[in-house]
N, C-alpha and C. Protein backbone atom coordinates (compact mmCIF):
# COMPACT_ATOMS: atom_id res chain seq x y z
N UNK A 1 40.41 24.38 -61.89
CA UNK A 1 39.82 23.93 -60.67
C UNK A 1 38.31 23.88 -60.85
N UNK A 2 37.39 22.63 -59.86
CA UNK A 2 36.49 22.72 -60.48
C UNK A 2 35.83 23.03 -59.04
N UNK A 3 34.52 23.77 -58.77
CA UNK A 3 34.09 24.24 -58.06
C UNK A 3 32.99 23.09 -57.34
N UNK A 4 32.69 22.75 -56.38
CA UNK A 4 31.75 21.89 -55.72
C UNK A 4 30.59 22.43 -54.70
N UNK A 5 29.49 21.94 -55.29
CA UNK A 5 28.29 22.82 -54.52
C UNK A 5 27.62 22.18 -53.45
N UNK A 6 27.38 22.44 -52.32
CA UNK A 6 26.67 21.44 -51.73
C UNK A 6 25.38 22.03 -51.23
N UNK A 7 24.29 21.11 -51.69
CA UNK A 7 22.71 21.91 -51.27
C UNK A 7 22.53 21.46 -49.82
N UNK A 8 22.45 22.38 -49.08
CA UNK A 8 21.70 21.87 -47.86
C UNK A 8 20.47 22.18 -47.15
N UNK A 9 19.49 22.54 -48.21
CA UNK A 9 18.43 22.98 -48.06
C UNK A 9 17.48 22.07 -47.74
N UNK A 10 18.22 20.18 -47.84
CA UNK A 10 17.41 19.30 -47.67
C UNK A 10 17.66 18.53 -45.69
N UNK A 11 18.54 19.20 -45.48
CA UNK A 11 19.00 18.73 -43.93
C UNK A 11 18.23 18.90 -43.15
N UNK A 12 17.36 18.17 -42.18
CA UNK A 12 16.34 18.25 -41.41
C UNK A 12 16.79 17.78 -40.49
N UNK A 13 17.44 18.39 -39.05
CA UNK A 13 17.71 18.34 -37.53
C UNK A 13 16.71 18.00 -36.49
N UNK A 14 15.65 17.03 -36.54
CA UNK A 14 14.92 16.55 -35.66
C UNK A 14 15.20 16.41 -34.09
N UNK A 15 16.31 16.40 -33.61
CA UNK A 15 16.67 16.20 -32.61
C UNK A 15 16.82 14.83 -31.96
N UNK A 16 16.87 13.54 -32.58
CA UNK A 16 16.78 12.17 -31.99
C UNK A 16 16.29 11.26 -33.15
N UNK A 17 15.56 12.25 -34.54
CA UNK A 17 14.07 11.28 -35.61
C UNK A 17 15.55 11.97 -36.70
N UNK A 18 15.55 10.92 -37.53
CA UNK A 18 15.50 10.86 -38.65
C UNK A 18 14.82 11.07 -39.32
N UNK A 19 14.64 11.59 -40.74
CA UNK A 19 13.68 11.21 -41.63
C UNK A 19 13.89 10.62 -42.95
N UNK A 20 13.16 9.82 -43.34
CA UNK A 20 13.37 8.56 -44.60
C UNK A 20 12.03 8.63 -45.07
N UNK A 21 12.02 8.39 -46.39
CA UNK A 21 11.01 7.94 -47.08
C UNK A 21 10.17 7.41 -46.31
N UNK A 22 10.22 6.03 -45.99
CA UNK A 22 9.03 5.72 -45.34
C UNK A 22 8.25 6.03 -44.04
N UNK A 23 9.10 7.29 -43.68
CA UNK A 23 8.07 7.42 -42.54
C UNK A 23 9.38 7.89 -41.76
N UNK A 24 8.91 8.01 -40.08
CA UNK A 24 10.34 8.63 -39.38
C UNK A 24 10.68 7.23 -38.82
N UNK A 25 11.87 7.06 -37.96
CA UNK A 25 12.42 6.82 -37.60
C UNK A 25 13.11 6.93 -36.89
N UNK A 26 14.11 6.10 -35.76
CA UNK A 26 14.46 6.74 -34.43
C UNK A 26 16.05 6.54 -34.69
N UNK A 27 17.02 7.52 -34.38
CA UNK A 27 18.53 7.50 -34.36
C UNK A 27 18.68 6.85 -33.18
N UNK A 28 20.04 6.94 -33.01
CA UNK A 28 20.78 6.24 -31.41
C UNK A 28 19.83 7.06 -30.21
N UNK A 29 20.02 8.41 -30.74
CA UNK A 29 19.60 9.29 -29.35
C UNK A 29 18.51 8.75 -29.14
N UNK A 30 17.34 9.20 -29.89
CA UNK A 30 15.98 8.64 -30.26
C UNK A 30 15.50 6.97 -29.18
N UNK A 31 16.39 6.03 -30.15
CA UNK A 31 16.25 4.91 -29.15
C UNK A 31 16.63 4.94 -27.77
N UNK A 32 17.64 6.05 -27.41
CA UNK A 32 17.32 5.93 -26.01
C UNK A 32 17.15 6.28 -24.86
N UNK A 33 16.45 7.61 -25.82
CA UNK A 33 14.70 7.89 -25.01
C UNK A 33 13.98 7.17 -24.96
N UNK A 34 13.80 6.30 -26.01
CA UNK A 34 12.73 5.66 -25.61
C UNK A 34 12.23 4.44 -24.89
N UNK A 35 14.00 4.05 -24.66
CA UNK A 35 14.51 3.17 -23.93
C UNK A 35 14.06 3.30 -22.37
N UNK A 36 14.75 4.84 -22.19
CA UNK A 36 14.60 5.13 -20.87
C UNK A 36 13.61 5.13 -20.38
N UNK A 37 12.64 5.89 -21.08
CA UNK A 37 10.80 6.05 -21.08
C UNK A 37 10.55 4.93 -20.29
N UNK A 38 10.51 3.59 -21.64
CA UNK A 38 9.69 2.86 -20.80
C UNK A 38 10.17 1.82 -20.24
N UNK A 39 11.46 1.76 -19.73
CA UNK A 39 12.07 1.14 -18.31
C UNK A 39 11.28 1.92 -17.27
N UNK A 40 11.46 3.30 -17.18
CA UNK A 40 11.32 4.24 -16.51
C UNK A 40 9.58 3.82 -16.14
N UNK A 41 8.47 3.69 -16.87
CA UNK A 41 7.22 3.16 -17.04
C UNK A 41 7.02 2.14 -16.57
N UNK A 42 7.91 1.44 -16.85
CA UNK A 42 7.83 -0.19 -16.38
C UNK A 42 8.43 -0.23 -14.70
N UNK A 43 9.48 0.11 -14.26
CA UNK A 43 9.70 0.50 -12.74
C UNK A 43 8.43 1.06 -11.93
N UNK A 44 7.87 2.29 -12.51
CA UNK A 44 6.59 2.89 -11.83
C UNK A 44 5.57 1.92 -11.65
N UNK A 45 5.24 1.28 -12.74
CA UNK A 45 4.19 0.06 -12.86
C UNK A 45 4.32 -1.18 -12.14
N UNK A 46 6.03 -1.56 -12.10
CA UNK A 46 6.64 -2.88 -10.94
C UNK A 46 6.17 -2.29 -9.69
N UNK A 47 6.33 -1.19 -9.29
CA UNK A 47 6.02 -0.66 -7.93
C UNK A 47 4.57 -0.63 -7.40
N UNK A 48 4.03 -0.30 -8.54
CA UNK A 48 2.43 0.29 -7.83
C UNK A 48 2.26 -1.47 -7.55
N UNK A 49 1.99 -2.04 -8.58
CA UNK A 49 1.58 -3.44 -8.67
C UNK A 49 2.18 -4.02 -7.32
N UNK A 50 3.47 -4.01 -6.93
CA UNK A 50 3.95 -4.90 -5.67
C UNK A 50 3.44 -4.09 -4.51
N UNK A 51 3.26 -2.41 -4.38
CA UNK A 51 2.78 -2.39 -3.34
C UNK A 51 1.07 -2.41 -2.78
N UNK A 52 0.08 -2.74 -4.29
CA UNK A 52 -0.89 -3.30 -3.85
C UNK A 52 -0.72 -4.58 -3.69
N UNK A 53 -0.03 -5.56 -3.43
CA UNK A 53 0.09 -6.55 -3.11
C UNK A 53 0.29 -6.90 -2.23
N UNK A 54 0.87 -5.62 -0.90
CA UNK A 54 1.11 -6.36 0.04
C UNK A 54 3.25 -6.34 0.31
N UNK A 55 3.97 -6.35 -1.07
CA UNK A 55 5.18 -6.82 -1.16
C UNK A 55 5.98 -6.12 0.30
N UNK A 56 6.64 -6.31 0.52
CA UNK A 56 7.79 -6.11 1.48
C UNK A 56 7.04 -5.55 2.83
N UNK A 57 5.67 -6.17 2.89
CA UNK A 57 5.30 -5.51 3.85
C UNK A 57 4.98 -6.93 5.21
N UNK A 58 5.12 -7.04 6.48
CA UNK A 58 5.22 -8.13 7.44
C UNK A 58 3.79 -8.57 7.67
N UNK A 59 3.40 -9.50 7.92
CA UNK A 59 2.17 -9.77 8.38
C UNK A 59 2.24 -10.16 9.52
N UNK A 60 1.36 -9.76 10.42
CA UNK A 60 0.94 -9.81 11.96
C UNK A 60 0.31 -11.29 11.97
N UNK A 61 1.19 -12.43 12.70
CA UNK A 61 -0.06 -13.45 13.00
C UNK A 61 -0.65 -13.27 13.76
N UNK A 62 -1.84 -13.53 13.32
CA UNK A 62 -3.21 -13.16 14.65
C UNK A 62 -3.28 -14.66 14.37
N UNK A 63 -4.10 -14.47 16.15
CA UNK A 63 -4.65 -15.27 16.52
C UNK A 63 -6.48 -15.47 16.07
N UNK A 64 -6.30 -17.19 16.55
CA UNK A 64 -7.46 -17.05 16.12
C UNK A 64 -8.70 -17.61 17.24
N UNK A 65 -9.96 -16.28 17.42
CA UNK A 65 -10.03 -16.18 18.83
C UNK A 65 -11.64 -16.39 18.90
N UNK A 66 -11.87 -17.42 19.67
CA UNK A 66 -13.54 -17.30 19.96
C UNK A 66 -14.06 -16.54 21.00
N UNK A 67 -15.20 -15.81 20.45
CA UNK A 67 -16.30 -14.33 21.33
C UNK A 67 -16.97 -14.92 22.34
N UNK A 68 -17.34 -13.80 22.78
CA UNK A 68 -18.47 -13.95 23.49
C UNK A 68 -18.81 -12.45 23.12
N UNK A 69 -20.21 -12.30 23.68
CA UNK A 69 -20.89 -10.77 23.42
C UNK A 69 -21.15 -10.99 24.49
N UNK A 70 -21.14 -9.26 25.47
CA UNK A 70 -21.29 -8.78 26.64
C UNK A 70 -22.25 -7.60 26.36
N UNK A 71 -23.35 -7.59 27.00
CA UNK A 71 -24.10 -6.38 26.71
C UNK A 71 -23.75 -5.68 28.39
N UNK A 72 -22.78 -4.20 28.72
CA UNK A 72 -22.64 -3.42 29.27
C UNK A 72 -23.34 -2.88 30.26
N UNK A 73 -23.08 -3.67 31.87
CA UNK A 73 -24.31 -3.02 33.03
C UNK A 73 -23.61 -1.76 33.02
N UNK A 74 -24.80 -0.90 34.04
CA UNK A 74 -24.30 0.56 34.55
C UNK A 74 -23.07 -0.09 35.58
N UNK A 75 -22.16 0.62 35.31
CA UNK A 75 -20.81 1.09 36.34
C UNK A 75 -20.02 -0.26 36.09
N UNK A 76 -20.47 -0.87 34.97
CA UNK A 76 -19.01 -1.92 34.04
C UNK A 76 -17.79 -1.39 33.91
N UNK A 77 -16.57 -1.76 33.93
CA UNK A 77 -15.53 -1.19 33.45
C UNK A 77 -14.91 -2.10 32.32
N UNK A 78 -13.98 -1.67 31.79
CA UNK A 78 -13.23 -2.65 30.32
C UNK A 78 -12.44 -3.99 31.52
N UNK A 79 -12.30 -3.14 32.48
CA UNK A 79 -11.14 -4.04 33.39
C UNK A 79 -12.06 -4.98 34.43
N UNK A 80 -13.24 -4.97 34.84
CA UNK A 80 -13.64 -5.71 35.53
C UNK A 80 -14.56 -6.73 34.48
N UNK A 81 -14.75 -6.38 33.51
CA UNK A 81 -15.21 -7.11 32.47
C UNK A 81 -13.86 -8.15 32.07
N UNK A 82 -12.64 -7.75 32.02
CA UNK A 82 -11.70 -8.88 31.68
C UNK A 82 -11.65 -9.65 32.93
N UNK A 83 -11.44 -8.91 33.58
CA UNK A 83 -11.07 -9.48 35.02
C UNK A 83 -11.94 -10.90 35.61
N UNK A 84 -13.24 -10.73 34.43
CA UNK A 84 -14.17 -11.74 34.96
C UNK A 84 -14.07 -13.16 34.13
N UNK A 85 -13.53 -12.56 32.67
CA UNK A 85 -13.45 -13.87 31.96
C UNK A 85 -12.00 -13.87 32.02
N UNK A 86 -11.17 -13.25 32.58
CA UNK A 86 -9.71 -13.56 32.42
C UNK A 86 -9.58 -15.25 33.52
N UNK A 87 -10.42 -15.53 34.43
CA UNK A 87 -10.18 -16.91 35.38
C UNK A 87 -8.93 -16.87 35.95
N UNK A 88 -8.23 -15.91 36.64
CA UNK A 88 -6.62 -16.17 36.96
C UNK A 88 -5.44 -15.78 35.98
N UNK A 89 -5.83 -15.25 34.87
CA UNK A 89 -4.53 -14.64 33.60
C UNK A 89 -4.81 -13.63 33.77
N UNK A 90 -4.05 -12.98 32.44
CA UNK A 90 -3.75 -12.14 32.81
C UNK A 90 -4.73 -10.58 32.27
N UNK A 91 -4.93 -9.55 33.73
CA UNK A 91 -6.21 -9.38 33.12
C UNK A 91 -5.68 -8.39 32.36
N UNK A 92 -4.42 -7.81 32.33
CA UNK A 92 -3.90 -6.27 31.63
C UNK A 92 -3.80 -6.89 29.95
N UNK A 93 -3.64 -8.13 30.02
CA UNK A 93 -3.55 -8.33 28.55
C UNK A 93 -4.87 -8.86 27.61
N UNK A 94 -5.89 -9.20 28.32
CA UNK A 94 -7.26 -9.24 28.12
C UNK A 94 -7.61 -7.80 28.00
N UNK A 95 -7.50 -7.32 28.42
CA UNK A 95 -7.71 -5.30 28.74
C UNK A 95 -7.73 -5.06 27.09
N UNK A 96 -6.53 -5.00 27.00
CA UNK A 96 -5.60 -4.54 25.76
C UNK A 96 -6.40 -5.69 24.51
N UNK A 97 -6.89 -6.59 24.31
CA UNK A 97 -7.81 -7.67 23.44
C UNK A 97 -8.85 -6.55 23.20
N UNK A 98 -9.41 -6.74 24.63
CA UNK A 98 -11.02 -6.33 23.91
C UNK A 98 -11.16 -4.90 23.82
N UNK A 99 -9.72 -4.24 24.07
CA UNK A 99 -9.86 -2.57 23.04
C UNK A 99 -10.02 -2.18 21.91
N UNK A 100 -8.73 -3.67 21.61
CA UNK A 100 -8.43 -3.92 20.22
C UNK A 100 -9.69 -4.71 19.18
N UNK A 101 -10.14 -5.36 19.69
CA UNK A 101 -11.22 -6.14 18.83
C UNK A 101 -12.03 -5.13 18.70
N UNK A 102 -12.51 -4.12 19.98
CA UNK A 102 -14.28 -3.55 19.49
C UNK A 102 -13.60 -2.38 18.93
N UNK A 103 -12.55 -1.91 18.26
CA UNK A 103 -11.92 -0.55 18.03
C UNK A 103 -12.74 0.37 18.70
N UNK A 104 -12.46 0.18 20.24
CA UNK A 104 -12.71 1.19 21.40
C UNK A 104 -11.43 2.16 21.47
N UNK A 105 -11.70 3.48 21.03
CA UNK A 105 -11.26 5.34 21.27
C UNK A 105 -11.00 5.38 22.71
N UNK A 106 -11.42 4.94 23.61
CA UNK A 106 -11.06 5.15 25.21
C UNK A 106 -11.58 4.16 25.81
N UNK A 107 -11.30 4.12 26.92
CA UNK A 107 -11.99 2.87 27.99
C UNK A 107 -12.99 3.43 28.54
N UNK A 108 -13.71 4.30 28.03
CA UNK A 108 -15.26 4.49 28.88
C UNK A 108 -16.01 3.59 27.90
N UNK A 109 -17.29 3.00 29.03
CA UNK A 109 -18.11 2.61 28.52
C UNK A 109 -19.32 3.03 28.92
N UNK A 110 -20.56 2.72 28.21
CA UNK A 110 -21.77 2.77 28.12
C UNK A 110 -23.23 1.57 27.98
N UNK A 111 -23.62 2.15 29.23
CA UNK A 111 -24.61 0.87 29.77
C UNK A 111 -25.18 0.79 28.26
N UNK A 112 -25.13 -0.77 28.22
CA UNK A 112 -26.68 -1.13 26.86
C UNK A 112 -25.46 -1.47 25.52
N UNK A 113 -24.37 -0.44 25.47
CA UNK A 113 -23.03 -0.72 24.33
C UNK A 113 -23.00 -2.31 24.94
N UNK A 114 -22.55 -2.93 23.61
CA UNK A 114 -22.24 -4.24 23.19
C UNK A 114 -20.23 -4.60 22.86
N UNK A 115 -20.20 -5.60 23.41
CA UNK A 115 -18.94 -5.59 23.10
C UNK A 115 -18.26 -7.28 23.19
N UNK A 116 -17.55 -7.37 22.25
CA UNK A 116 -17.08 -8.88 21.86
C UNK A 116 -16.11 -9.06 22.21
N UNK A 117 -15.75 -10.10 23.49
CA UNK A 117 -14.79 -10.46 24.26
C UNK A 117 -14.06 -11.72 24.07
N UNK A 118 -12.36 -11.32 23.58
CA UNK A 118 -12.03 -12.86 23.35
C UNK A 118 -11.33 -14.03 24.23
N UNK A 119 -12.31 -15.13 24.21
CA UNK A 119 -11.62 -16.19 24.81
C UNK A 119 -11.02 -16.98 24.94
N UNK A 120 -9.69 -17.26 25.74
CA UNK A 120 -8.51 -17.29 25.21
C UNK A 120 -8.77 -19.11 25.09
């Protein structure tokens, strides 16, 4: 009988890499990590990119509205100020305009404050 030796002092367990002469190399596992990686990279990157863009998000049509500027007597209100350029409409929805245009925090106002009123 003849006896058979086997060296295995050369077996190197990388976990996913091969190794070869020329350099490493990637096994099955290997490829797909690295597969996953950069799908995985590429999803994160589809995302950021579409949501600076705007993607799946609605756009508000605005209108498109010509001013006037009102410079603010003592004892003005937001509502007698619509009430004056509203002509017969409606003044609760003029109200609600020129809150929105001057990004007015409350309906107080202040004699001498400026404010841009839109006409419909």
């Amino acid at each position: 009988m003849s006896a058979i030796t086997i060296d295995t002092s050369k077996v190197i367990d990388l976990q996913g890499f091969s190794a070869n002469p020329s350099g490493i190399s990637l096994n099955r596992r290997g490829r797909l990590a690295r597969t996953v990686v950069v799908l995985s990279l590429a999803i994160v990157l589809g995302s950021v990119v579409s949501a600076k863009a705007g993607a799946g998000t609605e756009a508000a049509a605005t209108k498109a509205y010509s001013f006037i500027t009102v410079t603010v007597a003592p004892g003005e209100t937001v509502w007698s100020l619509a009430s004056r350029v509203a002509a017969g409409g409606d003044v609760r929805s003029l109200v609600s305009e020129i809150i929105t245009v001057n990004s007015l925090a409350s309906v107080d106002l202040t004699a001498g404050q400026k404010l841009r009123i839109p006409l419909s």
